[in-house]
PDB file of N, CA and C in Angstrom:
ATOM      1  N   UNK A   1      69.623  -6.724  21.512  1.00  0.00           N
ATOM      2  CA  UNK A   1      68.594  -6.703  20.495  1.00  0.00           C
ATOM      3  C   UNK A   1      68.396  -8.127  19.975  1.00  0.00           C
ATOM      4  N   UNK A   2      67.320  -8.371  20.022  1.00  0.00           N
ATOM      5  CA  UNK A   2      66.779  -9.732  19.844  1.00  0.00           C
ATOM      6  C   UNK A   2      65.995 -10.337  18.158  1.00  0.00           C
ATOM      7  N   UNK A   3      66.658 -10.676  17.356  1.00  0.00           N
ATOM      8  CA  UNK A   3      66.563 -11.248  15.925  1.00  0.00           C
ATOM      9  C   UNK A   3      65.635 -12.008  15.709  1.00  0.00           C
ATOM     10  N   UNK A   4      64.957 -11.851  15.319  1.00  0.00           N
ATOM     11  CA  UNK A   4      63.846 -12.941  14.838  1.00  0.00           C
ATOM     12  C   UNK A   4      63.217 -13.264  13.240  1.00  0.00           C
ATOM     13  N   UNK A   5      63.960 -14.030  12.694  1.00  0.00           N
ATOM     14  CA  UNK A   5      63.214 -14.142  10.684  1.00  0.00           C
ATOM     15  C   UNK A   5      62.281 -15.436  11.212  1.00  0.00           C
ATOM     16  N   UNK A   6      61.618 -14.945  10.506  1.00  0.00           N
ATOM     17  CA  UNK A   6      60.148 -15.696   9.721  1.00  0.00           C
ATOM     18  C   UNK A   6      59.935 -15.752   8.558  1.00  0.00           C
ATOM     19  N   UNK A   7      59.043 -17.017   8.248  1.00  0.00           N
ATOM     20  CA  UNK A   7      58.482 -17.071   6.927  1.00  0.00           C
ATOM     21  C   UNK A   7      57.144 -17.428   7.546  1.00  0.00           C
ATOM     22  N   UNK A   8      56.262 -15.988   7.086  1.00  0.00           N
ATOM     23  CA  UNK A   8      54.921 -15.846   7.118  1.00  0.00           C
ATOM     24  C   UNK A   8      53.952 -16.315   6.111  1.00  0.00           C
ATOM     25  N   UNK A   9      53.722 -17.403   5.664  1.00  0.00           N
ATOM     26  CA  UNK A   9      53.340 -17.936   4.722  1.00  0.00           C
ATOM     27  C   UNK A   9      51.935 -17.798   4.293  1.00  0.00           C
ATOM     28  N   UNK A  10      51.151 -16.948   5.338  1.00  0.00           N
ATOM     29  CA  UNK A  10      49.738 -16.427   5.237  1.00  0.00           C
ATOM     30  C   UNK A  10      49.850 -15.584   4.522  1.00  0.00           C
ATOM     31  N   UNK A  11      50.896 -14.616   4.650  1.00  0.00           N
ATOM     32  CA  UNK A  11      50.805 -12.911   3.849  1.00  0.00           C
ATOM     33  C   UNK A  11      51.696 -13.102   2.899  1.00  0.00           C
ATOM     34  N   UNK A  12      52.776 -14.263   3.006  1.00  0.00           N
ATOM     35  CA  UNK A  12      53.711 -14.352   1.471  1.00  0.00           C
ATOM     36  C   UNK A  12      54.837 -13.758   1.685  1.00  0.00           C
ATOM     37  N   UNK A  13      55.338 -13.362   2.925  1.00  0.00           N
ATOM     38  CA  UNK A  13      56.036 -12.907   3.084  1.00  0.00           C
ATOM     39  C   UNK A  13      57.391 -13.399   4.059  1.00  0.00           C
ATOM     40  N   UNK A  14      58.822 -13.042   4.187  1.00  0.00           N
ATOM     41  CA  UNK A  14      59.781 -13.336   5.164  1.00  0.00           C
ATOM     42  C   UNK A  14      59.641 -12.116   5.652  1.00  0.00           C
ATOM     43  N   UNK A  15      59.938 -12.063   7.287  1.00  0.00           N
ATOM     44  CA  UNK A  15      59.612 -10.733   7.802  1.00  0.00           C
ATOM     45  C   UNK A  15      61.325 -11.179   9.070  1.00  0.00           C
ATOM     46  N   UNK A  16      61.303  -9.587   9.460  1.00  0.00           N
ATOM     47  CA  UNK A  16      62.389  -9.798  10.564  1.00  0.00           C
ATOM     48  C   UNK A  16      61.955  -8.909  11.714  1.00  0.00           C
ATOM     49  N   UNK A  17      62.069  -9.147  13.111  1.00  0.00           N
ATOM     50  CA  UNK A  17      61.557  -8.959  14.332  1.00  0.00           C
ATOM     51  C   UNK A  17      62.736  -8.274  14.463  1.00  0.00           C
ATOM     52  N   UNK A  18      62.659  -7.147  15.500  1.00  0.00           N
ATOM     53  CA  UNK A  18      64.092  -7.026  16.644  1.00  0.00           C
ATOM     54  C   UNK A  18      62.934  -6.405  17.538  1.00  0.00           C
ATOM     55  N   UNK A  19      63.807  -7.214  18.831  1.00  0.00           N
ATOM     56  CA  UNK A  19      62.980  -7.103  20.014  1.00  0.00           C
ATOM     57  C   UNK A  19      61.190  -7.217  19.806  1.00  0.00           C
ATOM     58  N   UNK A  20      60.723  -7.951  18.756  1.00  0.00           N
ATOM     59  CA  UNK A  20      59.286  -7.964  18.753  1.00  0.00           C
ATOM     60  C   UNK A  20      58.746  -7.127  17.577  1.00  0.00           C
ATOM     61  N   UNK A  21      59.544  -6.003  17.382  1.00  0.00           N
ATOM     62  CA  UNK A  21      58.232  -4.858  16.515  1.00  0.00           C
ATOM     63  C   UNK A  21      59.475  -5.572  15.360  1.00  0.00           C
ATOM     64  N   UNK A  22      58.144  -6.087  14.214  1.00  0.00           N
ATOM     65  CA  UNK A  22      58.197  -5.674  12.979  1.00  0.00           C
ATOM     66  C   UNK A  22      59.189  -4.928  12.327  1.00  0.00           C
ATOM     67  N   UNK A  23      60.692  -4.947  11.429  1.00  0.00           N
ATOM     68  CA  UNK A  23      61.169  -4.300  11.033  1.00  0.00           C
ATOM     69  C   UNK A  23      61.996  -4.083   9.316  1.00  0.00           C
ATOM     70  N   UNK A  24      61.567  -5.473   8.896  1.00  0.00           N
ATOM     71  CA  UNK A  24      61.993  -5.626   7.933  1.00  0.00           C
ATOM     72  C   UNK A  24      60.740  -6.795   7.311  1.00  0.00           C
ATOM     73  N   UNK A  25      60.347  -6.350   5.773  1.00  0.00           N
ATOM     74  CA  UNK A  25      60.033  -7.567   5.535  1.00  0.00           C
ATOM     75  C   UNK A  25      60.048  -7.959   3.440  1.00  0.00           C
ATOM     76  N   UNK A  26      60.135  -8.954   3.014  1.00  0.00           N
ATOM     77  CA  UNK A  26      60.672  -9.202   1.873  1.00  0.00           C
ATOM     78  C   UNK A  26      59.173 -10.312   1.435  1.00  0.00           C
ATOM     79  N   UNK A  27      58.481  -9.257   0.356  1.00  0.00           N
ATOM     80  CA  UNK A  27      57.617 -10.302  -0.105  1.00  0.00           C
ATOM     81  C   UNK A  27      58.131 -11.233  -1.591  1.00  0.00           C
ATOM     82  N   UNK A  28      57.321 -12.318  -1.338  1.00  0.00           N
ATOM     83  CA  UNK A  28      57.346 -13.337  -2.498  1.00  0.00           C
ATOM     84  C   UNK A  28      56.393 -13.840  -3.224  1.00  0.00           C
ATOM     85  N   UNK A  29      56.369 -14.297  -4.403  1.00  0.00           N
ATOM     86  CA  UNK A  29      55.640 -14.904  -4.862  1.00  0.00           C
ATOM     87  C   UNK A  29      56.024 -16.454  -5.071  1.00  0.00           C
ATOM     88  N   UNK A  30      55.238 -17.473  -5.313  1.00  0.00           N
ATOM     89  CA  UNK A  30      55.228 -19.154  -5.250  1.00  0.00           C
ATOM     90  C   UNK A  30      54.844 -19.011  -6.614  1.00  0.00           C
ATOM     91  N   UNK A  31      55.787 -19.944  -7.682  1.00  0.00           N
ATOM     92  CA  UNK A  31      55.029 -20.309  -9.041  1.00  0.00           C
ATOM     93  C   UNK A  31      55.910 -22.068  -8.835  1.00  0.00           C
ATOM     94  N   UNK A  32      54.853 -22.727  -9.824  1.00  0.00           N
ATOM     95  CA  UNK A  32      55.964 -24.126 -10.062  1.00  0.00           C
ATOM     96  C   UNK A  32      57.116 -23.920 -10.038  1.00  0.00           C
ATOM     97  N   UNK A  33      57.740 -24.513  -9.528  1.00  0.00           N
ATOM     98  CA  UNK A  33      59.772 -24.739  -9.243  1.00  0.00           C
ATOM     99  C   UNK A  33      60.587 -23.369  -9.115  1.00  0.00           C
ATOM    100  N   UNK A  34      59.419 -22.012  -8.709  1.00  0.00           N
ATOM    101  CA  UNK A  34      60.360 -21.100  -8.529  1.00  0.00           C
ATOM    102  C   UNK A  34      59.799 -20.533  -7.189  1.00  0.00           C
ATOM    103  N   UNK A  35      60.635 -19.424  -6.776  1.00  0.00           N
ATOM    104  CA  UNK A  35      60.118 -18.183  -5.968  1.00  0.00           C
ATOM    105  C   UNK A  35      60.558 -17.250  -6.170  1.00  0.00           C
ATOM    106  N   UNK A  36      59.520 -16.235  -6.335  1.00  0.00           N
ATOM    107  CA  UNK A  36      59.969 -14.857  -7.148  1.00  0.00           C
ATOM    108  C   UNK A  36      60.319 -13.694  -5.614  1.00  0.00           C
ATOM    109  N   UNK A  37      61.373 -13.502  -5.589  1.00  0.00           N
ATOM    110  CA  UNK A  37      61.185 -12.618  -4.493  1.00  0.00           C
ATOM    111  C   UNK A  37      60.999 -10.686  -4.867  1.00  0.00           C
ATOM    112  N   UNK A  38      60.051 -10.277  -4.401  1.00  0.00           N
ATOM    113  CA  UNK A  38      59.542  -9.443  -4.979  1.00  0.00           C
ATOM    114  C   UNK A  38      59.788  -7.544  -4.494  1.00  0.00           C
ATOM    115  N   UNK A  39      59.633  -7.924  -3.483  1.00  0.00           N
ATOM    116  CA  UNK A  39      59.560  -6.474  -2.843  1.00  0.00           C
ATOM    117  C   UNK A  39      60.485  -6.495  -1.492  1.00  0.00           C
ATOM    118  N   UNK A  40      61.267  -6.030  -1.006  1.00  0.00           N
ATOM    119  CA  UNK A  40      61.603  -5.598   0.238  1.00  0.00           C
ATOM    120  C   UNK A  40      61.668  -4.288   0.828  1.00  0.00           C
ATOM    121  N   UNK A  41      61.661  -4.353   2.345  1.00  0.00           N
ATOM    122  CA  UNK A  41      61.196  -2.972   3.111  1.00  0.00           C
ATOM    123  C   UNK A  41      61.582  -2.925   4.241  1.00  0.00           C
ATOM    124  N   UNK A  42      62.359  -1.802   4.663  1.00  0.00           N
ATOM    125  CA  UNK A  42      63.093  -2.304   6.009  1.00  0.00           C
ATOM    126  C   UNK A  42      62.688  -0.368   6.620  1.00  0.00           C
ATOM    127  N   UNK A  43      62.128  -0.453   7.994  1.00  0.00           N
ATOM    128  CA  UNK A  43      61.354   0.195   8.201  1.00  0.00           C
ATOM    129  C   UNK A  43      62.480   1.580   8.522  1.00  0.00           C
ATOM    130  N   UNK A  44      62.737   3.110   8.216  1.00  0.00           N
ATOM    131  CA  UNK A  44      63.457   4.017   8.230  1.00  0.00           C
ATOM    132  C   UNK A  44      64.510   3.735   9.493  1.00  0.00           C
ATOM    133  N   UNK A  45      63.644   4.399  10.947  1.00  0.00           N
ATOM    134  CA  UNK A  45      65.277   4.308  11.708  1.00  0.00           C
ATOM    135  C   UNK A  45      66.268   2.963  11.741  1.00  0.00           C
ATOM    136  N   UNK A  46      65.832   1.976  10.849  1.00  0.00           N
ATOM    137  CA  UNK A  46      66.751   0.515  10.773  1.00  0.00           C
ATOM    138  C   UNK A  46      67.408   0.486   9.594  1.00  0.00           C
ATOM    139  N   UNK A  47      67.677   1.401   8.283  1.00  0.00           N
ATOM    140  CA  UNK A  47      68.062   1.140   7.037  1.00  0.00           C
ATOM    141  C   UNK A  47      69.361   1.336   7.263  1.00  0.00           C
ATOM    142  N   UNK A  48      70.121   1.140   7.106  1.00  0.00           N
ATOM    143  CA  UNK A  48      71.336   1.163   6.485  1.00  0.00           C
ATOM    144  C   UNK A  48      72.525   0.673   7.647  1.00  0.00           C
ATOM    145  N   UNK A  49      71.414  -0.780   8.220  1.00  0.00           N
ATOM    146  CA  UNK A  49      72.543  -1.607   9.253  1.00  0.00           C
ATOM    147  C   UNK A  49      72.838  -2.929   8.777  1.00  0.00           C
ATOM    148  N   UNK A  50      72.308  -3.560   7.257  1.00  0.00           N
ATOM    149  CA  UNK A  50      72.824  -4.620   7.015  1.00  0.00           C
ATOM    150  C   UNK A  50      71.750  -5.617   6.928  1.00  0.00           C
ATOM    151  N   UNK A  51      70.338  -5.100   7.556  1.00  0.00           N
ATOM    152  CA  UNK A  51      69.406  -5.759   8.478  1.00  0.00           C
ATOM    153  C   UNK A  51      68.429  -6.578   6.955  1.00  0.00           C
ATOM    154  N   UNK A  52      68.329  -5.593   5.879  1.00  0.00           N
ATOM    155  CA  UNK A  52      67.903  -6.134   4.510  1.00  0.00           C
ATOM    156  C   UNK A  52      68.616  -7.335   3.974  1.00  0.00           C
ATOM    157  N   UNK A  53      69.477  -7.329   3.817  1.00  0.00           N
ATOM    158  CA  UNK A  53      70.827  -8.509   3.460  1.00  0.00           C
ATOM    159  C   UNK A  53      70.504  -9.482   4.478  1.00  0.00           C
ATOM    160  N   UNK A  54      70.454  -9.812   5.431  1.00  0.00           N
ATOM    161  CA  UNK A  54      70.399 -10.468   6.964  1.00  0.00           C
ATOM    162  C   UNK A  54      68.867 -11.208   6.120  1.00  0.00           C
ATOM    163  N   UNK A  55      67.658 -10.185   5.829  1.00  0.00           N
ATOM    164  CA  UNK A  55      66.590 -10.920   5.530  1.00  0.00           C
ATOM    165  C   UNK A  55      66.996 -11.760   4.239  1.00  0.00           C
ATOM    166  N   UNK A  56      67.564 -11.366   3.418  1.00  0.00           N
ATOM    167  CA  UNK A  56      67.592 -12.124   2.043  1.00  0.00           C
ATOM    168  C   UNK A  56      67.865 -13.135   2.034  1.00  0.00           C
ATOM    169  N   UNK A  57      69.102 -13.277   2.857  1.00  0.00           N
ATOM    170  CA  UNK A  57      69.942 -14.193   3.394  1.00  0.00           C
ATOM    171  C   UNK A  57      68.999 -15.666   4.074  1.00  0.00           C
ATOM    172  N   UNK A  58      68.114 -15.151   4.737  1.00  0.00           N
ATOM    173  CA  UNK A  58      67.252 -15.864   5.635  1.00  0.00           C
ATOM    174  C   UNK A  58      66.288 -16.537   4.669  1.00  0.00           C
ATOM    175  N   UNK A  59      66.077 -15.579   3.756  1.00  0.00           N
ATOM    176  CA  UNK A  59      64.690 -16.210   2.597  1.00  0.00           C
ATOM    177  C   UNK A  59      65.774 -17.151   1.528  1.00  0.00           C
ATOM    178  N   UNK A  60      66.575 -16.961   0.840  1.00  0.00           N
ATOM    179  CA  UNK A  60      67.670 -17.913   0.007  1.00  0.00           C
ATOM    180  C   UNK A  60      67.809 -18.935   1.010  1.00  0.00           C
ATOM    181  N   UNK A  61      68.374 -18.790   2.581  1.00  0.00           N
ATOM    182  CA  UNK A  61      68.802 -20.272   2.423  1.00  0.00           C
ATOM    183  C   UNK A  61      67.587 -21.336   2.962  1.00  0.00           C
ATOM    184  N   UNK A  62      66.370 -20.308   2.880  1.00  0.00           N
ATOM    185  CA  UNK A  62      64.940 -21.017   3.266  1.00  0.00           C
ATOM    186  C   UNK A  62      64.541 -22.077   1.955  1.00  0.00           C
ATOM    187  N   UNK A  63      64.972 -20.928   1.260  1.00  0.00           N
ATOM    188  CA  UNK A  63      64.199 -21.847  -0.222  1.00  0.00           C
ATOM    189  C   UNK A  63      65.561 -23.004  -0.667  1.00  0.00           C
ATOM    190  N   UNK A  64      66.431 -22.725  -0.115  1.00  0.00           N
ATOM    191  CA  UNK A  64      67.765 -23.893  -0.526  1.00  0.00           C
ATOM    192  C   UNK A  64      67.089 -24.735   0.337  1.00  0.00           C
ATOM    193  N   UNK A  65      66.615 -24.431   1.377  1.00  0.00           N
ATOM    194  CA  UNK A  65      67.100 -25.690   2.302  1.00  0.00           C
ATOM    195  C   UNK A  65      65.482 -26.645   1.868  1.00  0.00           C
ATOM    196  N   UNK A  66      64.244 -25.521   1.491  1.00  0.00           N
ATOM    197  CA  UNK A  66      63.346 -26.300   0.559  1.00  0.00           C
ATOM    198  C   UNK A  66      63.525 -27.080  -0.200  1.00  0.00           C
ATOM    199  N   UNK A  67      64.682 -26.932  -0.836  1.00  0.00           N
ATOM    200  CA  UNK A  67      64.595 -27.667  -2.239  1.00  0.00           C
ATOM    201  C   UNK A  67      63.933 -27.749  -3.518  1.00  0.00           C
ATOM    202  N   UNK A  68      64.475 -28.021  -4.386  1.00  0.00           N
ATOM    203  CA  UNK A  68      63.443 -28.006  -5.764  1.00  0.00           C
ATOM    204  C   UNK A  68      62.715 -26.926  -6.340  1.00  0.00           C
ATOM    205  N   UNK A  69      63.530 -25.629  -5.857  1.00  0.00           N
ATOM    206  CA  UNK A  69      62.999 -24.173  -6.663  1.00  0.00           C
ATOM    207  C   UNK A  69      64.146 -23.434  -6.528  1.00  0.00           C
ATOM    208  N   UNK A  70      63.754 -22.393  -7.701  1.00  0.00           N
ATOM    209  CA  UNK A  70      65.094 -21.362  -8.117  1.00  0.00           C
ATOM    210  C   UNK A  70      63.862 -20.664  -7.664  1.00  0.00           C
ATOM    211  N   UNK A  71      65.413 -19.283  -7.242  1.00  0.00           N
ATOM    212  CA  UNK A  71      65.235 -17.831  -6.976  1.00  0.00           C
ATOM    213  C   UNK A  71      64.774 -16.997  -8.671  1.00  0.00           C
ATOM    214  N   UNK A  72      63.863 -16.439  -8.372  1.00  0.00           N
ATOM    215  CA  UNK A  72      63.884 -14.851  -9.400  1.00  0.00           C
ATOM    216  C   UNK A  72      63.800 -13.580  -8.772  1.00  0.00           C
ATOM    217  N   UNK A  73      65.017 -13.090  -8.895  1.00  0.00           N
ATOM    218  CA  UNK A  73      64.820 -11.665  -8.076  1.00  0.00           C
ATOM    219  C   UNK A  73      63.977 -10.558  -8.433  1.00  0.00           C
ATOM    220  N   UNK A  74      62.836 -10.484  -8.357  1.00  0.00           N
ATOM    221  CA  UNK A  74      62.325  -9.029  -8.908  1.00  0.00           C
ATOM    222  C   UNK A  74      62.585  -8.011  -8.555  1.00  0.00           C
ATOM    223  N   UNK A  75      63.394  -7.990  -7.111  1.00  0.00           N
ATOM    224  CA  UNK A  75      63.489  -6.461  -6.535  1.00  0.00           C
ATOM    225  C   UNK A  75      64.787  -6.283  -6.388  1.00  0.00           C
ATOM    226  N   UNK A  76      65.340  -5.205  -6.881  1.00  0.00           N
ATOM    227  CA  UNK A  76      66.578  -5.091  -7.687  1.00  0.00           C
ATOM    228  C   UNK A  76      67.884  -4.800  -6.284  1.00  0.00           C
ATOM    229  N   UNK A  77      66.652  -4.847  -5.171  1.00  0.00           N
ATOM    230  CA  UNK A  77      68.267  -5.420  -4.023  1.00  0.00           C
ATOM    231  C   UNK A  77      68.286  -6.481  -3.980  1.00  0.00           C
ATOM    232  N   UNK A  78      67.577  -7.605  -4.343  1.00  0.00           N
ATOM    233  CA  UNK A  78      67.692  -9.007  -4.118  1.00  0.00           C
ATOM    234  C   UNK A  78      68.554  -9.367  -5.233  1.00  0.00           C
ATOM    235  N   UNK A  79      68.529  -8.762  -6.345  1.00  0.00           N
ATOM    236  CA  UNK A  79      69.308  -9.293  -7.875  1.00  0.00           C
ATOM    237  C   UNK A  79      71.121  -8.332  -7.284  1.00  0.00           C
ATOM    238  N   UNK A  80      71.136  -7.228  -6.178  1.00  0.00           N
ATOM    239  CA  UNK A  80      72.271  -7.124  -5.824  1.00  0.00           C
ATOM    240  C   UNK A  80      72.528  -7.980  -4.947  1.00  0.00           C
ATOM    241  N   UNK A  81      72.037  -8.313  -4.026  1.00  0.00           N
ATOM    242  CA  UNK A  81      72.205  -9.227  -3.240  1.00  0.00           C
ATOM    243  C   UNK A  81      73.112 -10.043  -3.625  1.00  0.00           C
ATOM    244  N   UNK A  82      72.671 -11.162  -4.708  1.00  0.00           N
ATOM    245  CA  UNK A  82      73.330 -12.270  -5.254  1.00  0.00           C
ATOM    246  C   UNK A  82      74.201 -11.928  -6.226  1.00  0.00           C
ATOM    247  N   UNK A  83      74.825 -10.638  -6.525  1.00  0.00           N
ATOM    248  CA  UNK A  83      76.191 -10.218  -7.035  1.00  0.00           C
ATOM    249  C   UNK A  83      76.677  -9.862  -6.095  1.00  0.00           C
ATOM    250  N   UNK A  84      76.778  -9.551  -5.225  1.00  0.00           N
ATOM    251  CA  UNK A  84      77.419  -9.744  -4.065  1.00  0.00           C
ATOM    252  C   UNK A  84      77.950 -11.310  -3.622  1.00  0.00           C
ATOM    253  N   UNK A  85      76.739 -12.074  -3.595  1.00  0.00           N
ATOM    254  CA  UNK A  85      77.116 -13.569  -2.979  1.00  0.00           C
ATOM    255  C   UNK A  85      77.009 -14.569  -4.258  1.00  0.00           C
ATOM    256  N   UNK A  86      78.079 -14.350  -4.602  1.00  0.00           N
ATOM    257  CA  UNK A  86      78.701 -15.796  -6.055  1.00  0.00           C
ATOM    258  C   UNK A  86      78.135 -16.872  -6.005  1.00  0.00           C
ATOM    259  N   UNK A  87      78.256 -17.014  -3.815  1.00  0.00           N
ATOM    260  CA  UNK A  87      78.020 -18.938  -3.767  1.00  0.00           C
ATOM    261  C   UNK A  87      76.598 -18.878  -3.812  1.00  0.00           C
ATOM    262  N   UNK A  88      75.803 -18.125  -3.880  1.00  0.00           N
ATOM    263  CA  UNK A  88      74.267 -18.546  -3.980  1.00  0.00           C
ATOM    264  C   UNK A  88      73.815 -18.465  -5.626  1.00  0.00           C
ATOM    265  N   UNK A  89      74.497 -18.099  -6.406  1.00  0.00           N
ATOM    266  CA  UNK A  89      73.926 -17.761  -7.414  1.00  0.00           C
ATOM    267  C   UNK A  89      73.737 -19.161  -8.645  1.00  0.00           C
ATOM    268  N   UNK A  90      73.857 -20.335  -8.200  1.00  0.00           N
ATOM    269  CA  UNK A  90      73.354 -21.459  -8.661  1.00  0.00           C
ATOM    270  C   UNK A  90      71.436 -21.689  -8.227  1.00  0.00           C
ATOM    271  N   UNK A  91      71.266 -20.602  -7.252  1.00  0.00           N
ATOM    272  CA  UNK A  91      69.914 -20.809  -7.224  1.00  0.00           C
ATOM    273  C   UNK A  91      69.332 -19.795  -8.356  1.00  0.00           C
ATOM    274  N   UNK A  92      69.748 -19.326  -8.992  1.00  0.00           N
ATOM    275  CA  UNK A  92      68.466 -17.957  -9.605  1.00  0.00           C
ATOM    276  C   UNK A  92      68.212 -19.267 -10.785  1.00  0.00           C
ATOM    277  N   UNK A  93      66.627 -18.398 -11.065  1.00  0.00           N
ATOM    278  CA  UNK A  93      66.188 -19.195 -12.037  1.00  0.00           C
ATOM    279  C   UNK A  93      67.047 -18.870 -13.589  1.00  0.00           C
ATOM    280  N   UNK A  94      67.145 -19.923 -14.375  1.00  0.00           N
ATOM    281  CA  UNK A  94      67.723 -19.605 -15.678  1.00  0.00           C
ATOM    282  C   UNK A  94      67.275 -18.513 -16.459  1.00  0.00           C
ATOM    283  N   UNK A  95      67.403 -17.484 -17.156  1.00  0.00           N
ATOM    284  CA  UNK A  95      67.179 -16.595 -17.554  1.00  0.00           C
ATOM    285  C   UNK A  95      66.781 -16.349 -19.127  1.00  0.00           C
TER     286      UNK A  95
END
């Protein structure tokens, strides 16, 4: 099975491929010095392999490796997400 993350920057979105079809995808929003990550969706026969986390993962260390913006999690697996992962949590925006 073949992995593929993107950042689709037409639709606003990080999306994840296996083998080609569409299976996961995590929208965002762009404001000055942040990114709000908003919604995620990981399509039924794929939920509960890790494959959501795998995307988050892909969009955090996108915007680290951007630079110069904090995370705001709006969608309340992304705000688990980063209680889960300690070492990322210097990115969320101040509260």
């Amino acid at each position: 099975m073949v992995k593929d993350f993107r950042r689709a920057e037409d639709v606003s979105r990080y999306e994840l491929h296996l083998d080609g079809a569409l299976v996961g995808v995590l929208d965002y929003r762009e404001a000055p010095g942040s990114v709000a990550l908003v919604r995620s969706f990981t399509t039924p026969p794929f939920r509960g392999r890790g494959l959501a986390g795998e995307l988050v993962a892909f969009a955090v260390d996108d915007i680290e490796a951007a630079g110069g913006r904090s995370v705001v999690p709006m969608c309340w697996y992304v705000g688990q997400w980063f209680e889960q992962h300690p070492e990322k949590v210097h990115l969320l925006a101040p509260a």
